[in-house]
PDB file of N, CA and C in Angstrom:
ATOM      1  N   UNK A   1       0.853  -1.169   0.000  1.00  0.00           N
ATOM      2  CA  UNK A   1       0.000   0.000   0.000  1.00  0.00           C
ATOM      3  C   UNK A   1       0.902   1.237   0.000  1.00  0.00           C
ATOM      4  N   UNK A   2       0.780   1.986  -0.885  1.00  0.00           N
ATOM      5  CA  UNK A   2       1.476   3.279  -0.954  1.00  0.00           C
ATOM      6  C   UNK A   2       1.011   4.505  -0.548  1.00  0.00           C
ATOM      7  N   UNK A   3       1.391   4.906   0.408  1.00  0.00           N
ATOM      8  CA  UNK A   3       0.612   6.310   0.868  1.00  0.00           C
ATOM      9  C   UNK A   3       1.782   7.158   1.274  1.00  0.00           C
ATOM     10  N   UNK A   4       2.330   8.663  -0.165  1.00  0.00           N
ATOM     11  CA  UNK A   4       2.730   9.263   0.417  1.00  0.00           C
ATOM     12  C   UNK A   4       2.695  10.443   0.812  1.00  0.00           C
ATOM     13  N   UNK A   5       3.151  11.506   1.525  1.00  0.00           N
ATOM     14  CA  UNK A   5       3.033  12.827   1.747  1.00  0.00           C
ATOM     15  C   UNK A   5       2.464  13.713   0.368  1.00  0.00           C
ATOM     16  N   UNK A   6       2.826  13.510  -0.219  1.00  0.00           N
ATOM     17  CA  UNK A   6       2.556  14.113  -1.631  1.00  0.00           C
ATOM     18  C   UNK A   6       0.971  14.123  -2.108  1.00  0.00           C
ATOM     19  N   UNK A   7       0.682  12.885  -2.379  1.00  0.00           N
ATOM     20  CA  UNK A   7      -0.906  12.215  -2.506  1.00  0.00           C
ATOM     21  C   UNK A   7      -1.221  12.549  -1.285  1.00  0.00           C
ATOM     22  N   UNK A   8      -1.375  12.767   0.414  1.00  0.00           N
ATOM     23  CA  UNK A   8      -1.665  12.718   1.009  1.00  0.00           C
ATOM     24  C   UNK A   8      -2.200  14.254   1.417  1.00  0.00           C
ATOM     25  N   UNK A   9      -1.195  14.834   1.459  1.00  0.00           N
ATOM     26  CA  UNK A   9      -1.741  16.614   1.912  1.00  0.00           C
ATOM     27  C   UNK A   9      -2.052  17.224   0.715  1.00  0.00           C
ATOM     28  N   UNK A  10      -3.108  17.609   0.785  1.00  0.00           N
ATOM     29  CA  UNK A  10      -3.924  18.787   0.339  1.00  0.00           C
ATOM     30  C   UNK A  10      -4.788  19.971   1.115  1.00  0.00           C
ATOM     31  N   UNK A  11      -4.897  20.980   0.581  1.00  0.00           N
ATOM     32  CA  UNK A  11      -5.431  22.163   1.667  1.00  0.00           C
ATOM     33  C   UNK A  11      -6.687  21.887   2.056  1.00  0.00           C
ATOM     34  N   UNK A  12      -7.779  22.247   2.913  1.00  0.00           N
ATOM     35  CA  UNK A  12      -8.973  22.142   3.305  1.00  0.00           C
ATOM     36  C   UNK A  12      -9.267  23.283   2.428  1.00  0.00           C
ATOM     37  N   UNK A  13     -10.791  22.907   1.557  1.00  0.00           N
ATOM     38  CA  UNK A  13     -11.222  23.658   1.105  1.00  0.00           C
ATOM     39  C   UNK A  13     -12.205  24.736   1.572  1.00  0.00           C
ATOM     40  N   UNK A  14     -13.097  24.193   2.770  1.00  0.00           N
ATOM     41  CA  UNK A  14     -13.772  24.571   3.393  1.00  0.00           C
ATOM     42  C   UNK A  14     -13.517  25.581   4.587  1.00  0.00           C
ATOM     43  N   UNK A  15     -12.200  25.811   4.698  1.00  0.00           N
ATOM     44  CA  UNK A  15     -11.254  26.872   5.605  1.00  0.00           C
ATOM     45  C   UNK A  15     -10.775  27.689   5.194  1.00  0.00           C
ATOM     46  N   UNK A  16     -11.800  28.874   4.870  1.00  0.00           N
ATOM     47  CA  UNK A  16     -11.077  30.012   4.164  1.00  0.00           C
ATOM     48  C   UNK A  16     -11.181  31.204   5.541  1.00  0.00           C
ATOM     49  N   UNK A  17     -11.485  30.815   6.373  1.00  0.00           N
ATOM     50  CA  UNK A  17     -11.633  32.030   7.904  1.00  0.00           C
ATOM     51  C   UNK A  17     -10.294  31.629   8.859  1.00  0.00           C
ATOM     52  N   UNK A  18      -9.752  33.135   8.906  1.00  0.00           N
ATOM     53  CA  UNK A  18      -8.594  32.958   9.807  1.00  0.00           C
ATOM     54  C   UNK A  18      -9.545  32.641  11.459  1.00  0.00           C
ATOM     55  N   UNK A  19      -9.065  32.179  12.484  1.00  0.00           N
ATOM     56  CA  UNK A  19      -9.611  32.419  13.563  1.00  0.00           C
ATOM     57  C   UNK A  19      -8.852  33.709  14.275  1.00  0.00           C
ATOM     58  N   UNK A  20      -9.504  34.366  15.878  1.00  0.00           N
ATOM     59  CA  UNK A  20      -9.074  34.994  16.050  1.00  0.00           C
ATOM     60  C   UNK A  20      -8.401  34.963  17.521  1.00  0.00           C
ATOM     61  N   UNK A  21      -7.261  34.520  16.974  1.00  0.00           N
ATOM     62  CA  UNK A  21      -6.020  33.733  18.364  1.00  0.00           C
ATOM     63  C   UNK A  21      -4.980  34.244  17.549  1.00  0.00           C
ATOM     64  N   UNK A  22      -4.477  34.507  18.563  1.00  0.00           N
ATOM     65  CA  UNK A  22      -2.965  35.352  18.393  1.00  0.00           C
ATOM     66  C   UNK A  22      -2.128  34.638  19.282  1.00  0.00           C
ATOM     67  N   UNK A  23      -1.029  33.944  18.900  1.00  0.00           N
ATOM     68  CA  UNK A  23      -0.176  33.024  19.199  1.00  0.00           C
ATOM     69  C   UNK A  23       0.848  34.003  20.168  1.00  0.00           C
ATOM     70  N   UNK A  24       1.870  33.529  21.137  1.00  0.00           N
ATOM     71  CA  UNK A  24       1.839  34.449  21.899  1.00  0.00           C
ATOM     72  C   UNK A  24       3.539  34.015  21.835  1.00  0.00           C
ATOM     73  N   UNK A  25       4.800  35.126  21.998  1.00  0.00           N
ATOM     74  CA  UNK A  25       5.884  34.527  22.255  1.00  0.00           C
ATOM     75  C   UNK A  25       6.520  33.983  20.833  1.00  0.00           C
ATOM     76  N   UNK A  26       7.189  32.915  21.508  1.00  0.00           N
ATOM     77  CA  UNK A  26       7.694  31.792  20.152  1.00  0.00           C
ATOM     78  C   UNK A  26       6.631  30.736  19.535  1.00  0.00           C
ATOM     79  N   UNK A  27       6.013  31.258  19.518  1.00  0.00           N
ATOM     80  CA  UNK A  27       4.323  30.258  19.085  1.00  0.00           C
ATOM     81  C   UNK A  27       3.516  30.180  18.067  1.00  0.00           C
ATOM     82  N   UNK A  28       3.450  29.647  17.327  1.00  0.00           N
ATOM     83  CA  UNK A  28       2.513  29.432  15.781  1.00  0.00           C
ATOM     84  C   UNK A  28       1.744  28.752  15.516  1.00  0.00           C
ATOM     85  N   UNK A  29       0.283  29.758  15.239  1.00  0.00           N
ATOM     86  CA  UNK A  29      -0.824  29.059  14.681  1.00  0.00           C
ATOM     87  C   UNK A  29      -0.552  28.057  13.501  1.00  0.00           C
ATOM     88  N   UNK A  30      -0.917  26.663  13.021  1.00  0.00           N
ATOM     89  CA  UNK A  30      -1.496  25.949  12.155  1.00  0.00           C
ATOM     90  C   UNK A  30      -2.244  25.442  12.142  1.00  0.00           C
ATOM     91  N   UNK A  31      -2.445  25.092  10.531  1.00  0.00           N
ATOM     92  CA  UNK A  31      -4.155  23.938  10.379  1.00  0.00           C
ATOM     93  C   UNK A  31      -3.201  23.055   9.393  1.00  0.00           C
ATOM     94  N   UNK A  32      -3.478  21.344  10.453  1.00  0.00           N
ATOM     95  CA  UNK A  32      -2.520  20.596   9.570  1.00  0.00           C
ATOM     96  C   UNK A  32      -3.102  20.170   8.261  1.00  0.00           C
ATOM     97  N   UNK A  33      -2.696  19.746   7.165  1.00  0.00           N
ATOM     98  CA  UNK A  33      -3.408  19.903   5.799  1.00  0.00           C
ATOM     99  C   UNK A  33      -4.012  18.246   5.893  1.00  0.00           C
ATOM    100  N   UNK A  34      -5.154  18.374   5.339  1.00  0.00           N
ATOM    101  CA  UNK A  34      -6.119  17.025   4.748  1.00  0.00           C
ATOM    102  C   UNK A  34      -5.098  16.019   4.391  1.00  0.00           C
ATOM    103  N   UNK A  35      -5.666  14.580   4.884  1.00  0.00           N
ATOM    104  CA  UNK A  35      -5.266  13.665   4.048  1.00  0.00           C
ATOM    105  C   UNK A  35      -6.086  12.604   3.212  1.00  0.00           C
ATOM    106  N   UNK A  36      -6.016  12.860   2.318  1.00  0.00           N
ATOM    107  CA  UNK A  36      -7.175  11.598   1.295  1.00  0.00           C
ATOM    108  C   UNK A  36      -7.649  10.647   2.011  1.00  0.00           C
ATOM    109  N   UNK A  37      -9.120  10.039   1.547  1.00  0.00           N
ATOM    110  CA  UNK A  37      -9.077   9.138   2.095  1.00  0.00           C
ATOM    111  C   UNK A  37      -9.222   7.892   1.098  1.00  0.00           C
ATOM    112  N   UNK A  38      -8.718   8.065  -0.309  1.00  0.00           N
ATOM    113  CA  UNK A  38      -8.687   6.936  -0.959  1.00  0.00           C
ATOM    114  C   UNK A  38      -7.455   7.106  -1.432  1.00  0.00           C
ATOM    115  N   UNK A  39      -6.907   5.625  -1.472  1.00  0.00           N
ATOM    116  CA  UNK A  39      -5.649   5.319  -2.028  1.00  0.00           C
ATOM    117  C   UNK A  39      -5.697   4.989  -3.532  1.00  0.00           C
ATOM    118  N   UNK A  40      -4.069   4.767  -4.316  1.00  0.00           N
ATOM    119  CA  UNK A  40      -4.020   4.473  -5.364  1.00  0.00           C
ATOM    120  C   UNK A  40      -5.279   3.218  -5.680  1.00  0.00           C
ATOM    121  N   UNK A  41      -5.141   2.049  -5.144  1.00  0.00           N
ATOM    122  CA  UNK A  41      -6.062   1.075  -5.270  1.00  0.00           C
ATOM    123  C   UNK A  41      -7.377   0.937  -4.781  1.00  0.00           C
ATOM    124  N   UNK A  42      -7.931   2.331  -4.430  1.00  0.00           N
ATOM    125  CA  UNK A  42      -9.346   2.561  -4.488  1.00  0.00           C
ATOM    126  C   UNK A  42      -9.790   2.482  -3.015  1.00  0.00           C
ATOM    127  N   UNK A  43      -8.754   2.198  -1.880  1.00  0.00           N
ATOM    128  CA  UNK A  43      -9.197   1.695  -0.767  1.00  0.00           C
ATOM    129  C   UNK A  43      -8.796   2.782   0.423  1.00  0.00           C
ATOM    130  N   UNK A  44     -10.430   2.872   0.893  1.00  0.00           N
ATOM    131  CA  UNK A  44     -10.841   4.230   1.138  1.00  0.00           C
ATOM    132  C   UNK A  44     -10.724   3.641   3.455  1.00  0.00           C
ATOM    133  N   UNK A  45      -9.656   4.891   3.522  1.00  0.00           N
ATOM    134  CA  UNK A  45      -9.193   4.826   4.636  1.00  0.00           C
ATOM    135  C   UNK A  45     -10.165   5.042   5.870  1.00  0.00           C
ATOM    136  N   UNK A  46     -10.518   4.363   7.014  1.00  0.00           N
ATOM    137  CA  UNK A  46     -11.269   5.000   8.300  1.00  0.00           C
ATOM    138  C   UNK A  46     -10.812   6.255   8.543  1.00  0.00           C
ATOM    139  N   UNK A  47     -11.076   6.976   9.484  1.00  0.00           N
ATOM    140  CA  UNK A  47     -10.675   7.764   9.926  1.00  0.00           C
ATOM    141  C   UNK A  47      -9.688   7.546  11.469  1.00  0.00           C
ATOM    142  N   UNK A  48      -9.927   6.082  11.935  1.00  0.00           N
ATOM    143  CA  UNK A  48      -8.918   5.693  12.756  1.00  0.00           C
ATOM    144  C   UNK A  48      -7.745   5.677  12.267  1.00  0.00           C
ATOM    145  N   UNK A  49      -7.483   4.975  10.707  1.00  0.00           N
ATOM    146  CA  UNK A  49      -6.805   4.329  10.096  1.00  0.00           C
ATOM    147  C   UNK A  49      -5.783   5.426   9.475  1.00  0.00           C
ATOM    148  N   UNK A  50      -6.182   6.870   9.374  1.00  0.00           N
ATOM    149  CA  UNK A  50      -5.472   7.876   9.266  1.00  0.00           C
ATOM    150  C   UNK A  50      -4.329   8.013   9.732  1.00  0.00           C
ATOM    151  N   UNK A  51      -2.748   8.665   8.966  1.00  0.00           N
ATOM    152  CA  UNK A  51      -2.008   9.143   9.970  1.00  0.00           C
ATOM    153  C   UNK A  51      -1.834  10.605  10.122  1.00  0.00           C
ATOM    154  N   UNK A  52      -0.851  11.098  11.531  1.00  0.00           N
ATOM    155  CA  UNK A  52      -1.384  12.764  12.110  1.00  0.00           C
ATOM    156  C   UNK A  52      -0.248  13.201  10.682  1.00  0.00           C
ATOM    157  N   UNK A  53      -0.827  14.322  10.006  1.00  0.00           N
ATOM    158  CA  UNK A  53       0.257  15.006   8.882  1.00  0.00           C
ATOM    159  C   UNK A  53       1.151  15.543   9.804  1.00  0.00           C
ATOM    160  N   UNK A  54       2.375  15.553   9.165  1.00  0.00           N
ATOM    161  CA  UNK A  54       3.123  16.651   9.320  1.00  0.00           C
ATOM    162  C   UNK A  54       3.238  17.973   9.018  1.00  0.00           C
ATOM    163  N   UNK A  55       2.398  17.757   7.993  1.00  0.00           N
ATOM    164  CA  UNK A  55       2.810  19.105   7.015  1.00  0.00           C
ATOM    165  C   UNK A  55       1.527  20.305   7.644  1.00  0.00           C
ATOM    166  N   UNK A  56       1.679  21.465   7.794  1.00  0.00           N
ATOM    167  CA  UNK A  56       0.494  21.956   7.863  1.00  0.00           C
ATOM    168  C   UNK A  56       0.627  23.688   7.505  1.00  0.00           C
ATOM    169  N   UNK A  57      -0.353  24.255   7.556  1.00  0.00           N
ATOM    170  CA  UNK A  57      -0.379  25.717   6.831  1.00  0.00           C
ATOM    171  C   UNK A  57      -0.473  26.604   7.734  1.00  0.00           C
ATOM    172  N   UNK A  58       0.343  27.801   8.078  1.00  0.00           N
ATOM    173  CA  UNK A  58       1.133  28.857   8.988  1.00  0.00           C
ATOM    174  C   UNK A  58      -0.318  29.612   8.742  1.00  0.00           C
ATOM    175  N   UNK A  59      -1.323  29.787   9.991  1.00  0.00           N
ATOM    176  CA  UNK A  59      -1.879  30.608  10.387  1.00  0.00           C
ATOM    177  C   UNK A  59      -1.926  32.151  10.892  1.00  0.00           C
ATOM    178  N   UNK A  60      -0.890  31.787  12.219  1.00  0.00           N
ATOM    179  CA  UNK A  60      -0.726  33.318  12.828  1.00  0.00           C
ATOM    180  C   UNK A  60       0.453  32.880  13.036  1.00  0.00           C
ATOM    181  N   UNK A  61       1.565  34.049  13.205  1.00  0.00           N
ATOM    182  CA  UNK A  61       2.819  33.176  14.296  1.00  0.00           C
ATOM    183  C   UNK A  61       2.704  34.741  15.626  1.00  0.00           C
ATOM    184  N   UNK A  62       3.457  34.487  16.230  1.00  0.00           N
ATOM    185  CA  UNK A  62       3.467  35.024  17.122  1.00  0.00           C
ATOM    186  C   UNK A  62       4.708  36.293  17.477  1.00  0.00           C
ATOM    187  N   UNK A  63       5.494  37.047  18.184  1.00  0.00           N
ATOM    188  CA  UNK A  63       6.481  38.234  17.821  1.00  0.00           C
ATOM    189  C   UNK A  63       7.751  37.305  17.866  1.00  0.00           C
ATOM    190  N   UNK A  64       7.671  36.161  18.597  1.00  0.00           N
ATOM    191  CA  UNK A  64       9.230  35.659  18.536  1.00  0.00           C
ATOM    192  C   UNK A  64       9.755  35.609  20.091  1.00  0.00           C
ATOM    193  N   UNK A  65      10.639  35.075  19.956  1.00  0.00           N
ATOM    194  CA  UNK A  65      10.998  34.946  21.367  1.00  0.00           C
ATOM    195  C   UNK A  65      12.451  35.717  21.607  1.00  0.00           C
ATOM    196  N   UNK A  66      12.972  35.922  22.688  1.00  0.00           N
ATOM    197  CA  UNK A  66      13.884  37.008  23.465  1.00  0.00           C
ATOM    198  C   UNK A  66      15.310  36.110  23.517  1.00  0.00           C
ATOM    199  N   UNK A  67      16.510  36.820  22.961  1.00  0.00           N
ATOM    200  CA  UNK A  67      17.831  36.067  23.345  1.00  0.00           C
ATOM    201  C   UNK A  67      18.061  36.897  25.064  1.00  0.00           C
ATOM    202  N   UNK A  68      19.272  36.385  25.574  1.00  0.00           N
ATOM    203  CA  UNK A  68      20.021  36.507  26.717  1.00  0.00           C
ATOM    204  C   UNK A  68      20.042  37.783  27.149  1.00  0.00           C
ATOM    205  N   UNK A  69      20.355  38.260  25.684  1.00  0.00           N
ATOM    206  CA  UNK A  69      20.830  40.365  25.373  1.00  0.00           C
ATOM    207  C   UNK A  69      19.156  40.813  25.930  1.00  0.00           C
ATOM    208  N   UNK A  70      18.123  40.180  25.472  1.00  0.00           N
ATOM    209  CA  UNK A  70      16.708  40.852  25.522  1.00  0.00           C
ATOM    210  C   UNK A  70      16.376  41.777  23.721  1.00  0.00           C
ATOM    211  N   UNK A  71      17.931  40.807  23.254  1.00  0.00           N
ATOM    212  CA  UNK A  71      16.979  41.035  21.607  1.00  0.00           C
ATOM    213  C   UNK A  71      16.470  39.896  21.304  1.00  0.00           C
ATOM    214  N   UNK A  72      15.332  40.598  20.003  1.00  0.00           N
ATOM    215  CA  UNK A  72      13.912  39.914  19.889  1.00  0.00           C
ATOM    216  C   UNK A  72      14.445  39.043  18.389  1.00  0.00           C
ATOM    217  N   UNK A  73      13.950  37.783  18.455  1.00  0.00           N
ATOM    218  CA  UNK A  73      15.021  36.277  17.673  1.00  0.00           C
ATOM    219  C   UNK A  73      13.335  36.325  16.714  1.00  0.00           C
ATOM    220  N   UNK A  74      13.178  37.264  15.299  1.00  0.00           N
ATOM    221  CA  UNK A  74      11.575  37.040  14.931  1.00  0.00           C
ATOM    222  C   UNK A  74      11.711  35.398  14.437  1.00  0.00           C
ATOM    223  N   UNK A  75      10.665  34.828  14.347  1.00  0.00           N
ATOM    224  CA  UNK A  75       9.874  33.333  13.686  1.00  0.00           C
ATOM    225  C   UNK A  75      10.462  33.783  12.660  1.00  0.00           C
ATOM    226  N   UNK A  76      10.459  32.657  11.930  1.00  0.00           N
ATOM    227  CA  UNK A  76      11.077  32.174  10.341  1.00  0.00           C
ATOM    228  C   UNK A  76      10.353  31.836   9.064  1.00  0.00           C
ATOM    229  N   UNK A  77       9.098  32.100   9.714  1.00  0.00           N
ATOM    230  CA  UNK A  77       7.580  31.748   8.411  1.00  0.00           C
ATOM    231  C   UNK A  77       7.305  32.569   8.760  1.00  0.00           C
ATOM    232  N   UNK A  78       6.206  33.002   7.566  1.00  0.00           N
ATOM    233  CA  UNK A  78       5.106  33.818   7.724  1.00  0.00           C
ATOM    234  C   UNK A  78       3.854  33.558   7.184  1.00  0.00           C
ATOM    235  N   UNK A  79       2.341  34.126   7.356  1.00  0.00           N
ATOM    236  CA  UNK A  79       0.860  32.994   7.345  1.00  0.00           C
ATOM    237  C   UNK A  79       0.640  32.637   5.807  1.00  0.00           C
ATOM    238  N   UNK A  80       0.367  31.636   5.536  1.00  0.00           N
ATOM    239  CA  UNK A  80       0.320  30.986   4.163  1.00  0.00           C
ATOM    240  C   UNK A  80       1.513  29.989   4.231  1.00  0.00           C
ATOM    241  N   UNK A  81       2.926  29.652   4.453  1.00  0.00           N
ATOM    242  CA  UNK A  81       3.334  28.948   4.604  1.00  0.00           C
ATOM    243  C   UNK A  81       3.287  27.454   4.761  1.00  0.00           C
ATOM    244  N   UNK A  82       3.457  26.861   3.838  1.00  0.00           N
ATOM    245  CA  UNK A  82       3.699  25.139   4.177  1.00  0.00           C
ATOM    246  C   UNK A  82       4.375  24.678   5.033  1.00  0.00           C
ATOM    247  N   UNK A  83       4.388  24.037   6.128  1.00  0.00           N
ATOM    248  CA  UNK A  83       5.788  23.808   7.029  1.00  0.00           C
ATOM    249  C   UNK A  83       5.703  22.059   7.248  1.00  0.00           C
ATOM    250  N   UNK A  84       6.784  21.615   7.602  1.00  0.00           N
ATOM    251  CA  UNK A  84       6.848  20.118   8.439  1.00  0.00           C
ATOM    252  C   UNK A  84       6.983  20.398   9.577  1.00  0.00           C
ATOM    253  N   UNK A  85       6.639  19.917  10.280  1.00  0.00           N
ATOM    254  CA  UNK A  85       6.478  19.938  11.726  1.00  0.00           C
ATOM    255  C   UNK A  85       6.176  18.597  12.276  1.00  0.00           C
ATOM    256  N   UNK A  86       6.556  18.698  13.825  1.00  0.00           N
ATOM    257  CA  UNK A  86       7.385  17.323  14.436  1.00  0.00           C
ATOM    258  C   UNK A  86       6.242  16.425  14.398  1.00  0.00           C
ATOM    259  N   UNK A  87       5.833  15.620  14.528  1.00  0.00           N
ATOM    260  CA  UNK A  87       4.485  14.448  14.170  1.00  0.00           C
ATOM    261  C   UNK A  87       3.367  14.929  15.623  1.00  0.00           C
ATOM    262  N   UNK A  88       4.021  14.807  16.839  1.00  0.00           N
ATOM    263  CA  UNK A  88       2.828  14.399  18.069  1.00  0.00           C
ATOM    264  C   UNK A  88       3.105  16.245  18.836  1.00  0.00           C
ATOM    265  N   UNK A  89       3.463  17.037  17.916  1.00  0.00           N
ATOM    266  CA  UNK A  89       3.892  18.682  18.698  1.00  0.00           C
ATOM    267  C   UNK A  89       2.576  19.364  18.916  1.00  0.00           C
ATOM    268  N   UNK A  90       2.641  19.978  19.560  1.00  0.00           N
ATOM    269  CA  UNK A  90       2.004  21.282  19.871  1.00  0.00           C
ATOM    270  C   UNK A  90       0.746  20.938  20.901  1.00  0.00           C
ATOM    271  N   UNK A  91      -0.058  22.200  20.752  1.00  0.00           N
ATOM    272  CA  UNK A  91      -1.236  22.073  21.431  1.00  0.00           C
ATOM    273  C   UNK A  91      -2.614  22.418  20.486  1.00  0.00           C
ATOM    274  N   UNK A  92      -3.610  21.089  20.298  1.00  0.00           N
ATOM    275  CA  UNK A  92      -4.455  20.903  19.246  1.00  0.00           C
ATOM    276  C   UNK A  92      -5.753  22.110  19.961  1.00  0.00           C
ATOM    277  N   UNK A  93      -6.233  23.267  19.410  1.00  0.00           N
ATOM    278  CA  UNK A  93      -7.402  23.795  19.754  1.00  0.00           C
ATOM    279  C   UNK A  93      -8.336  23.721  18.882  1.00  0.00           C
ATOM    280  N   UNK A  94      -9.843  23.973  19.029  1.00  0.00           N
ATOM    281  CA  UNK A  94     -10.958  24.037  18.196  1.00  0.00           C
ATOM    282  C   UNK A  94     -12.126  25.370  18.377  1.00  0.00           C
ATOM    283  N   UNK A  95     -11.657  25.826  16.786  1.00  0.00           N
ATOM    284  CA  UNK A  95     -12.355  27.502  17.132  1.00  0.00           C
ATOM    285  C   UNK A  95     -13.245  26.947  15.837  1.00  0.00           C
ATOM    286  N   UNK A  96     -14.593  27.426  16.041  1.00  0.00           N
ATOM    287  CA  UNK A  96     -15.657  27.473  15.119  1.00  0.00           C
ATOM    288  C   UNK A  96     -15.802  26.434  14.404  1.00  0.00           C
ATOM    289  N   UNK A  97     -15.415  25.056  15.229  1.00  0.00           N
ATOM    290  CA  UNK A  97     -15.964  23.804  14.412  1.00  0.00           C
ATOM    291  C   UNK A  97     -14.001  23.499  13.496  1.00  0.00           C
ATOM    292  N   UNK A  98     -13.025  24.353  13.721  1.00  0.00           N
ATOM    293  CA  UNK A  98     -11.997  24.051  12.966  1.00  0.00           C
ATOM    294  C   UNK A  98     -10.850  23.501  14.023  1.00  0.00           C
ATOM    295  N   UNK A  99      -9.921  22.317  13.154  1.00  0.00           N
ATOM    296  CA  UNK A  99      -9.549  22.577  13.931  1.00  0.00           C
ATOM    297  C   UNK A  99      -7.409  23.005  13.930  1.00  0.00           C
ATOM    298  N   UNK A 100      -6.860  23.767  14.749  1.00  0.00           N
ATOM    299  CA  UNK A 100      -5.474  24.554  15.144  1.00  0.00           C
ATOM    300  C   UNK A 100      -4.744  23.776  15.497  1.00  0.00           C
ATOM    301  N   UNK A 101      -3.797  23.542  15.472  1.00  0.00           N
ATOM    302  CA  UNK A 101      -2.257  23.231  16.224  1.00  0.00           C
ATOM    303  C   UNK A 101      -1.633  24.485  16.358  1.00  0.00           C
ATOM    304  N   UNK A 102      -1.347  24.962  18.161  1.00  0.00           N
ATOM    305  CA  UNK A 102      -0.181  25.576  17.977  1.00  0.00           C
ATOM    306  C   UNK A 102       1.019  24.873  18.501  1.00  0.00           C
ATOM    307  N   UNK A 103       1.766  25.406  18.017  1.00  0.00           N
ATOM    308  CA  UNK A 103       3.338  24.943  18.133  1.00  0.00           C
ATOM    309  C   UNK A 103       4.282  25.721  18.345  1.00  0.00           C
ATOM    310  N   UNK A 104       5.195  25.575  19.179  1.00  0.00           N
ATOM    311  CA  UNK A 104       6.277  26.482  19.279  1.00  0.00           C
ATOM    312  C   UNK A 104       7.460  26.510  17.703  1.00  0.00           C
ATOM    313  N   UNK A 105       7.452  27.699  17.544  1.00  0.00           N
ATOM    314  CA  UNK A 105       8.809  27.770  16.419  1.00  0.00           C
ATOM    315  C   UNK A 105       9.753  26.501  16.493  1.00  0.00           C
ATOM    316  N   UNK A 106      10.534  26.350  17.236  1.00  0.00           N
ATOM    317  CA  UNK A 106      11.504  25.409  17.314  1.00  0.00           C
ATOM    318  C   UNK A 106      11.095  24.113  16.692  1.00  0.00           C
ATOM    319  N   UNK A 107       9.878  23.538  16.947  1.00  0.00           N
ATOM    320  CA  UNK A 107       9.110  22.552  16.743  1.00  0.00           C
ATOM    321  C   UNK A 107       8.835  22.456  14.477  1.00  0.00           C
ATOM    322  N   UNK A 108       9.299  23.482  14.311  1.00  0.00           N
ATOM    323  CA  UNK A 108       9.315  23.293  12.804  1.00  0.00           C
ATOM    324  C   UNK A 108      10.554  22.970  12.400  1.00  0.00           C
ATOM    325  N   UNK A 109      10.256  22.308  11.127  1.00  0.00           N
ATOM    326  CA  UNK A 109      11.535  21.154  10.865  1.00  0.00           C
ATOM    327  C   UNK A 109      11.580  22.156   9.270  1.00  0.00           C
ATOM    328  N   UNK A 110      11.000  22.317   8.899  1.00  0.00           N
ATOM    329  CA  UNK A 110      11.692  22.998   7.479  1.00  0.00           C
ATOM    330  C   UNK A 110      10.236  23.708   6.662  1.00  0.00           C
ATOM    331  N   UNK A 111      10.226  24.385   5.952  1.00  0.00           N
ATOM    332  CA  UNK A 111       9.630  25.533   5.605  1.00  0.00           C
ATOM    333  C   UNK A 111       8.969  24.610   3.737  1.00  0.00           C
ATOM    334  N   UNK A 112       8.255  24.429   3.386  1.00  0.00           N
ATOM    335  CA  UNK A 112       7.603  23.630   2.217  1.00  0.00           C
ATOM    336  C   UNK A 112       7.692  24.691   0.991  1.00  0.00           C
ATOM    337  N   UNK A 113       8.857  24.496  -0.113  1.00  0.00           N
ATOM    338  CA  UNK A 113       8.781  25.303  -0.943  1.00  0.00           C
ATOM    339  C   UNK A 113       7.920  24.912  -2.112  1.00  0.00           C
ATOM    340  N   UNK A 114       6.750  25.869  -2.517  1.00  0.00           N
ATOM    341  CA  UNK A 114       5.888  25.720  -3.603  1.00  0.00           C
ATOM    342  C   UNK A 114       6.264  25.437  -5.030  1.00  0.00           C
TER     343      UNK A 114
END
C-alpha cells in the first residue's frame, strides 16, 4: 500500500476564515493539511486508520521569542506557509468547528517550498 506525503496533503477547502487567536511569544498558529481518504487502489481509509500530517499551513505566528541580550530572535515563516512539523507537537485547539495546532517555532523542521 502506498501512501505518500505528496498524494496525502492537500489544503482544506472549506477553511477560508482565519480564527481569532494570536499566538503568543515563540508560538505558531497551524491547520494541519487534509489527508485523502482513498488510495491508489481505491481503498478508502477510516478515519482511525489515518495518519497525524506533518505538514500543515502557517496561520498566525506570534512576535518571537527574546535572546540573553533581551533582543527579539523574529519566527522564520510567515501565514500561508507550508511547514513540516514534528508528528505528536504542539497544542491541538478548536475555534468554530476548525480545527489549530499551535506549536512552538523550534518545533518546525523545514519551511515547504511551492
Amino acid at each position: 500500500m502506498v501512501h505518500t506525503q505528496q498524494m496525502c496533503c492537500q489544503k482544506k477547502e472549506n477553511c477560508k476564515t482565519t480564527p481569532k487567536l494570536t499566538p503568543l511569544g515563540n508560538r505558531v498558529l497551524v491547520r494541519r493539511l487534509d489527508c485523502e481518504e482513498k488510495l491508489k487502489g481505491g481503498i478508502i481509509l477510516p478515519d482511525s486508520a489515518k495518519k497525524k500530517q506533518e505538514q500543515a499551513e502557517v496561520v498566525a505566528i506570534g512576535t518571537g521569542k527574546k535572546d540573553k541580550k533581551g533582543n527579539l530572535i523574529p519566527i522564520p515563516v510567515k501565514n500561508g506557509d507550508i511547514i513540516l512539523m514534528e508528528k505528536y507537537s504542539g497544542q491541538e485547539v478548536t475555534v468554530n468547528d476548525e480545527e489549530f495546532v499551535i506549536i512552538k517555532a523550534d518545533e518546525i523542521i523545514a519551511i515547504v517550498e511551492k
